[in-house]
N, C-alpha and C. Protein backbone atom coordinates (compact mmCIF):
# COMPACT_ATOMS: atom_id res chain seq x y z
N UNK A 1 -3.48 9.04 8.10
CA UNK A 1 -3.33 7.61 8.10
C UNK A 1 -1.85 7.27 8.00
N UNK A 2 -1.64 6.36 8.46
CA UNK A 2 -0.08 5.98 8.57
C UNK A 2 0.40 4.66 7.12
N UNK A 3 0.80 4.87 6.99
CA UNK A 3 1.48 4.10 5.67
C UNK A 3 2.88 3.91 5.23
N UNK A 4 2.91 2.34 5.11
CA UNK A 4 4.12 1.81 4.26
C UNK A 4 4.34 2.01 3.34
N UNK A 5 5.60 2.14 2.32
CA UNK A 5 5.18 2.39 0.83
C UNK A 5 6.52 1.57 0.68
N UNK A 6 5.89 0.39 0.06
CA UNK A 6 7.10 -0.14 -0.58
C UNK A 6 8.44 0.37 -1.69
N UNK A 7 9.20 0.01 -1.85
CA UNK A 7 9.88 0.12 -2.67
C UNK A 7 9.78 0.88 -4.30
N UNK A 8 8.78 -0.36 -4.49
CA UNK A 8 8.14 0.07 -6.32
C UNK A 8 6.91 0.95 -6.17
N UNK A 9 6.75 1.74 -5.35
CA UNK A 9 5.87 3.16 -5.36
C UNK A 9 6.48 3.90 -6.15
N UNK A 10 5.63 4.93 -6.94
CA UNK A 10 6.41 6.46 -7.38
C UNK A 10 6.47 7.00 -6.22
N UNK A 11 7.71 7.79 -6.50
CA UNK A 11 8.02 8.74 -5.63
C UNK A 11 6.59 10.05 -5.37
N UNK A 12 6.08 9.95 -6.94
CA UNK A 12 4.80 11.16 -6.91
C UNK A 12 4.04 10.78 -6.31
N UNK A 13 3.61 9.05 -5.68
CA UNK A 13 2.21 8.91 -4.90
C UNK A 13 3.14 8.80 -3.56
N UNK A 14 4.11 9.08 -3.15
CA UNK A 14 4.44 9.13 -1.51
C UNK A 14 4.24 10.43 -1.69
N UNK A 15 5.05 11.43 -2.34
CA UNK A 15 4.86 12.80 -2.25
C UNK A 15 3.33 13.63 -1.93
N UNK A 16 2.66 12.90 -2.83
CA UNK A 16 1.19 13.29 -2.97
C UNK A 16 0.28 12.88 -1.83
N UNK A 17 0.61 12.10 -0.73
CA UNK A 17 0.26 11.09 0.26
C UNK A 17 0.43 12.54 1.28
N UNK A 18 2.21 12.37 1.44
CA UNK A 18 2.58 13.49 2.43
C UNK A 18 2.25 14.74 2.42
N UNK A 19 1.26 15.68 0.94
CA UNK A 19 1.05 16.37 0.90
C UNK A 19 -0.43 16.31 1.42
N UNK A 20 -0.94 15.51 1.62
CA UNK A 20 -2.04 14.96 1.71
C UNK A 20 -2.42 15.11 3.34
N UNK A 21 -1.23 15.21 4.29
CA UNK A 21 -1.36 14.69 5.47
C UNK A 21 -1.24 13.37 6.18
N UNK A 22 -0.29 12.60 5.45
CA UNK A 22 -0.63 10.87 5.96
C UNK A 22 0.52 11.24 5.99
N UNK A 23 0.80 9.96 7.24
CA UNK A 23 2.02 9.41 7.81
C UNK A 23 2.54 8.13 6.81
N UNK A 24 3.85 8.89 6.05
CA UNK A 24 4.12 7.98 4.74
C UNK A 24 5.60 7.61 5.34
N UNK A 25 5.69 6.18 5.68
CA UNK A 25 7.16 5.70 5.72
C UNK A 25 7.39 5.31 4.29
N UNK A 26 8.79 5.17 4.46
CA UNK A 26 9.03 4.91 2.59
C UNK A 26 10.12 3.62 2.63
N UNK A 27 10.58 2.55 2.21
CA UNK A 27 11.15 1.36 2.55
C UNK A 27 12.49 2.01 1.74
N UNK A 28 11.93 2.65 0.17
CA UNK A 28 13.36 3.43 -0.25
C UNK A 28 14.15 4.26 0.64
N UNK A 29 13.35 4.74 1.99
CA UNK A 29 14.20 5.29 2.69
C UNK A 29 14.92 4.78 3.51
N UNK A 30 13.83 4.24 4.20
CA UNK A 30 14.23 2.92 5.79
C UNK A 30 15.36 1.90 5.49
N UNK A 31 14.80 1.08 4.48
CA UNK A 31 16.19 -0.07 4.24
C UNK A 31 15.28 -0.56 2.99
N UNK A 32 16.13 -0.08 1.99
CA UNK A 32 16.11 -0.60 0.72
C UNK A 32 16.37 -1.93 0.62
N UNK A 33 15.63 -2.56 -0.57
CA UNK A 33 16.18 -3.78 -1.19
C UNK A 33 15.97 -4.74 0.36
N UNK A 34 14.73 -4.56 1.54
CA UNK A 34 14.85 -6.19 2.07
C UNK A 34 13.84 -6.98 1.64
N UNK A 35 13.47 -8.13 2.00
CA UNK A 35 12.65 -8.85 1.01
C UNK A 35 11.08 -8.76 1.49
N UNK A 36 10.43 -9.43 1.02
CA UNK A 36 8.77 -9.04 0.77
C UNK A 36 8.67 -9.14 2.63
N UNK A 37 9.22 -10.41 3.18
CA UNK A 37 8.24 -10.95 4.67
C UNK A 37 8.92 -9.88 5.37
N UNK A 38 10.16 -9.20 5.24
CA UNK A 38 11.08 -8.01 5.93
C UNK A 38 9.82 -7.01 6.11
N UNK A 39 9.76 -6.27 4.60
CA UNK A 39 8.49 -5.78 4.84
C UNK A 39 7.54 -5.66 5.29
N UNK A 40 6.48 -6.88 4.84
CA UNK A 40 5.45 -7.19 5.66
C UNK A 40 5.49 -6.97 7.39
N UNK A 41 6.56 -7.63 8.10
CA UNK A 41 6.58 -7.45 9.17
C UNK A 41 7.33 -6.17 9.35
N UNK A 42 7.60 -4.98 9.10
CA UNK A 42 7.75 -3.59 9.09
C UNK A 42 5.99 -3.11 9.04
N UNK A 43 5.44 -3.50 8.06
CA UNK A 43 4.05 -2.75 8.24
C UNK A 43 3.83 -2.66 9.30
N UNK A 44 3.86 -4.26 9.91
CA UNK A 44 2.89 -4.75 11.18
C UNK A 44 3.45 -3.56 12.35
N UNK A 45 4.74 -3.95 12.81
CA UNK A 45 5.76 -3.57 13.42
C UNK A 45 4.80 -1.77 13.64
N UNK A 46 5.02 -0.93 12.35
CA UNK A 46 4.58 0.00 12.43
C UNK A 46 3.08 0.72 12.40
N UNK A 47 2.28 -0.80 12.49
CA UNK A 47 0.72 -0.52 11.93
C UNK A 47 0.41 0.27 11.15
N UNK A 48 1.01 -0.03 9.93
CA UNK A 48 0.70 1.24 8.92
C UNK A 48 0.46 0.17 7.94
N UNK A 49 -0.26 0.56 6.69
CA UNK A 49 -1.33 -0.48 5.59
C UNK A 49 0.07 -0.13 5.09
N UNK A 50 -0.13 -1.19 4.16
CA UNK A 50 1.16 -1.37 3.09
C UNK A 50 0.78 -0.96 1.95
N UNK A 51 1.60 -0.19 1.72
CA UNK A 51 1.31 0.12 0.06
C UNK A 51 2.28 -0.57 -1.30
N UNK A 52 1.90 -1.08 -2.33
CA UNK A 52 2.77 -1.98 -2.75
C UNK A 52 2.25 -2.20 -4.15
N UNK A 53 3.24 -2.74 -4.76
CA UNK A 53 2.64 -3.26 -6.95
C UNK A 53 3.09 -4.25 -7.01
N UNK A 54 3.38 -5.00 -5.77
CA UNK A 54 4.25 -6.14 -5.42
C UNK A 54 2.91 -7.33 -5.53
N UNK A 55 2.28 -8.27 -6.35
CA UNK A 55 1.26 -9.07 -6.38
C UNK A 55 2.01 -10.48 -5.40
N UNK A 56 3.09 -10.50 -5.01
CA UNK A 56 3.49 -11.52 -4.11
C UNK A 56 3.07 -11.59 -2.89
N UNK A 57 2.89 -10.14 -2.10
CA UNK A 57 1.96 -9.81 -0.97
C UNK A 57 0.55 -10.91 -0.78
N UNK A 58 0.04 -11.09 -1.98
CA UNK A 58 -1.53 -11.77 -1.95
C UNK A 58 -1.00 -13.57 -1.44
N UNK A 59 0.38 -13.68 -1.80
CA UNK A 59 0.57 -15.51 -1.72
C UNK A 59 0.63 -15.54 -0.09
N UNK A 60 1.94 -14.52 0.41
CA UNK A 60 1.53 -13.91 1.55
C UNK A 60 0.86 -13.99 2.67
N UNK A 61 -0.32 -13.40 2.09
CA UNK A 61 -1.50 -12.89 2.93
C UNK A 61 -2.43 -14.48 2.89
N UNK A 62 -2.93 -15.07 1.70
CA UNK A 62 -3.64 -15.86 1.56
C UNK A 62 -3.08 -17.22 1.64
N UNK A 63 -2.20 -17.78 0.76
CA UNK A 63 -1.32 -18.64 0.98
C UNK A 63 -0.68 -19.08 1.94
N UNK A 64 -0.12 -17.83 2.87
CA UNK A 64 0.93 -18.43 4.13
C UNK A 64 0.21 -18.05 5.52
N UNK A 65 -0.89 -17.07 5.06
CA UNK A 65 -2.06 -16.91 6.11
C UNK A 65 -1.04 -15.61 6.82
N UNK A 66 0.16 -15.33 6.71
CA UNK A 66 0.71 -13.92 7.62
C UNK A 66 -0.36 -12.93 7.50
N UNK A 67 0.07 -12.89 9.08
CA UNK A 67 -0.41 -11.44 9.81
C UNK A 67 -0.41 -9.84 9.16
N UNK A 68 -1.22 -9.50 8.73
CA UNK A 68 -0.98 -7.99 8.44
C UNK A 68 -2.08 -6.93 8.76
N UNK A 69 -1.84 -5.34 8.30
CA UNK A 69 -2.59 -4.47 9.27
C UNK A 69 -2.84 -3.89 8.00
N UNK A 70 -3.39 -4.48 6.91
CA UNK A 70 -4.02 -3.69 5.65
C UNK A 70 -2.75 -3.46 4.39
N UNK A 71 -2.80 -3.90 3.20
CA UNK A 71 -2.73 -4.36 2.04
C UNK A 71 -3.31 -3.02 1.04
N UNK A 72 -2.67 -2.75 0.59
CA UNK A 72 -3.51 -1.33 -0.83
C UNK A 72 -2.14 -2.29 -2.08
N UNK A 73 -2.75 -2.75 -3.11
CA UNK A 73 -2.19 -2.79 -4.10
C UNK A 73 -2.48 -2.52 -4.77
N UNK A 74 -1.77 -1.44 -5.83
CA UNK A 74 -2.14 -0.91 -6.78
C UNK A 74 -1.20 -1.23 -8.37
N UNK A 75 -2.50 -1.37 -9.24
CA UNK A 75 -1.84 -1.75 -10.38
C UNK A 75 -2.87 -0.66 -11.50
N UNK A 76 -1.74 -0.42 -11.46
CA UNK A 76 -2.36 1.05 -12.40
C UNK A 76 -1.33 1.55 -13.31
N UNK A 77 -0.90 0.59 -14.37
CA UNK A 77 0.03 0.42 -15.09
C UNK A 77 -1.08 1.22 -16.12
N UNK A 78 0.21 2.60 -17.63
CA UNK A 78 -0.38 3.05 -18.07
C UNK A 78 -1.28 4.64 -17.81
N UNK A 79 -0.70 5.10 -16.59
CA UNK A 79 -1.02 6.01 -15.70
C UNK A 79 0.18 6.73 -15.51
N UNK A 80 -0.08 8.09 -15.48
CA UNK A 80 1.32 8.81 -15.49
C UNK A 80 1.45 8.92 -14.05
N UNK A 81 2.59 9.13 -13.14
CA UNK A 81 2.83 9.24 -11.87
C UNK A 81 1.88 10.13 -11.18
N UNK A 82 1.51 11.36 -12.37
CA UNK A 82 0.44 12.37 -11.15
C UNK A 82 -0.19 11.60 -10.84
N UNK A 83 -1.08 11.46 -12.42
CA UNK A 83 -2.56 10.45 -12.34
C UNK A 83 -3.27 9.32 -10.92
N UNK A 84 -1.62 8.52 -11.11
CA UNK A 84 -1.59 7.31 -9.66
C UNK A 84 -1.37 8.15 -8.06
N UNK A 85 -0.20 9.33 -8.47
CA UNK A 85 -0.64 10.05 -7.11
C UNK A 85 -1.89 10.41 -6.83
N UNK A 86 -3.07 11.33 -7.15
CA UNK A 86 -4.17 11.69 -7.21
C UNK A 86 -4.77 10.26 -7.09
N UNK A 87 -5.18 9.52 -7.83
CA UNK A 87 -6.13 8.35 -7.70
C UNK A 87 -5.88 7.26 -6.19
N UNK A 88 -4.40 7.33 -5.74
CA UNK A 88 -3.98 6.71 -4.62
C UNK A 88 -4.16 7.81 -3.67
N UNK A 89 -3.88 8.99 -3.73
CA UNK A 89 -4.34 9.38 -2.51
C UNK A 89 -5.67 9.53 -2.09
N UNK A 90 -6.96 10.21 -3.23
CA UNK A 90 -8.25 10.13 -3.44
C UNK A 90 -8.76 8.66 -2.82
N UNK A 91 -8.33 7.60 -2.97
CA UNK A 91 -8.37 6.13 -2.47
C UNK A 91 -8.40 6.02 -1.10
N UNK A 92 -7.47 6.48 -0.04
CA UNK A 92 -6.65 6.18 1.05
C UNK A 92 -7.95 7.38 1.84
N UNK A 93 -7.99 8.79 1.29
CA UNK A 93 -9.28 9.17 1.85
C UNK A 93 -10.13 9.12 1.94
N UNK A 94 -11.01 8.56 1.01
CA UNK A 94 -12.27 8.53 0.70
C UNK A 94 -12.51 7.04 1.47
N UNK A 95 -11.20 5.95 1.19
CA UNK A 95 -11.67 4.43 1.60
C UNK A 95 -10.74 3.93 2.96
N UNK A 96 -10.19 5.14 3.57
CA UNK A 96 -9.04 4.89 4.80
C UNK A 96 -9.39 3.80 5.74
N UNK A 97 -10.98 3.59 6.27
CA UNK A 97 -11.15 2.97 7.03
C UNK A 97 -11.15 1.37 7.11
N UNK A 98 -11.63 1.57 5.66
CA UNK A 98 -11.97 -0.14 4.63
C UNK A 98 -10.60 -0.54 4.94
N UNK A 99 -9.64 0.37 4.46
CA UNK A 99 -8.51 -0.65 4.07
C UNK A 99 -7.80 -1.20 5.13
N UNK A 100 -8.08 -0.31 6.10
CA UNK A 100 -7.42 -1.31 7.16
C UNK A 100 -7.57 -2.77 7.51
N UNK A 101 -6.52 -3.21 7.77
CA UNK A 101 -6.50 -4.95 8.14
C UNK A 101 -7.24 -5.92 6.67
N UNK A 102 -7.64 -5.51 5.27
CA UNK A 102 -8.18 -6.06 4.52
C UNK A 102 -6.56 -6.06 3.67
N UNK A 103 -6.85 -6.91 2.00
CA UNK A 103 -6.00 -6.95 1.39
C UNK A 103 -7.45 -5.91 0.14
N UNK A 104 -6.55 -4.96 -0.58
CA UNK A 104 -7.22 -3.99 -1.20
C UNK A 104 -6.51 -3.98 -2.52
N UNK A 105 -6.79 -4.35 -4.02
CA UNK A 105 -6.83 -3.74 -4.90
C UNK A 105 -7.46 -2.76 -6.03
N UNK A 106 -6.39 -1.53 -6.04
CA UNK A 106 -6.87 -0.28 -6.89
C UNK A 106 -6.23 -0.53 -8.16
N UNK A 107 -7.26 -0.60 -9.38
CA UNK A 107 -7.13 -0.14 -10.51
C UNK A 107 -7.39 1.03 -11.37
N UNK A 108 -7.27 1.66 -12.51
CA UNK A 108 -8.27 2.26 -12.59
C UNK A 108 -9.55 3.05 -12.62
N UNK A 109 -10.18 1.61 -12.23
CA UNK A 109 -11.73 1.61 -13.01
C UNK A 109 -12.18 1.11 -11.15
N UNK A 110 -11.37 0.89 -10.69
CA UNK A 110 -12.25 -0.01 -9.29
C UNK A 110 -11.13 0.12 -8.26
N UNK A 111 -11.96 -0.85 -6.86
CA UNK A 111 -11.33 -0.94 -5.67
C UNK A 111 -11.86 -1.86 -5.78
N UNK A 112 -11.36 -2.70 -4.91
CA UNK A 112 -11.81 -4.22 -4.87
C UNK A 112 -10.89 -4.27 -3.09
N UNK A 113 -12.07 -4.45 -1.97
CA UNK A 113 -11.51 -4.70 -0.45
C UNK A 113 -11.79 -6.30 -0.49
N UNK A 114 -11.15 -7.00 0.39
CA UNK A 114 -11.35 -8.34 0.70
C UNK A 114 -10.70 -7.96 1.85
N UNK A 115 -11.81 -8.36 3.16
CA UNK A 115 -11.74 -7.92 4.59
C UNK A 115 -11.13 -9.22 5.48
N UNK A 116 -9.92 -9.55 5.86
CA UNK A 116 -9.71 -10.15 6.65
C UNK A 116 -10.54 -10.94 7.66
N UNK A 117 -10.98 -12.03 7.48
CA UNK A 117 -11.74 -12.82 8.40
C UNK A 117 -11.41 -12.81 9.91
């Protein structure tokens, strides 16, 4: 699967992604520090789901109605970096197909998809 990874990712869930076999762009690599809609339109640009802890994405998506090609936010604060690597990559395989074009939050305890109309 091809994937964005914003900025505020651990480095352990891109690592754990690429070990994984997914196509992981990294924004820390590409161009640091541009702003959320920069991004967003990089996902698109690259059709890859965004990965992100960024909750501004949802005003975004719902609020400004922008275009996107799938949303994974994860808030999994309290989790050591393996932990979120393993649980985000376990996520992206098991639920790869869901997440496309939906806005997706992973906690914990859940997934929660909301599928793009």
């Amino acid at each position: 699967m091809r994937i964005l990874a914003d900025e505020n990712i651990d480095r352990q869930i891109i690592d754990r992604l690429r070990d994984g076999g997914h196509e992981v762009l990294a924004i820390s690599e590409l161009d640091p520090s541009i702003d959320d809609e920069a991004v967003l339109a990089r996902s698109n640009k690259e059709v890859a789901i965004l990965l992100t802890a960024d909750k501004d994405f949802g005003e975004l998506v719902f609020r400004q109605r922008l275009v996107h090609c799938g949303i994974l936010l994860v808030r999994l604060a309290g989790l050591s970096p393996h932990e979120k690597g393993n649980l985000v990559a376990g996520t992206v395989e098991r639920h790869g197909e869901a997440l496309k074009f939906g806005f997706s939050v992973l906690t914990p305890r859940s997934l929660r998809v909301r599928r793009r109309p």
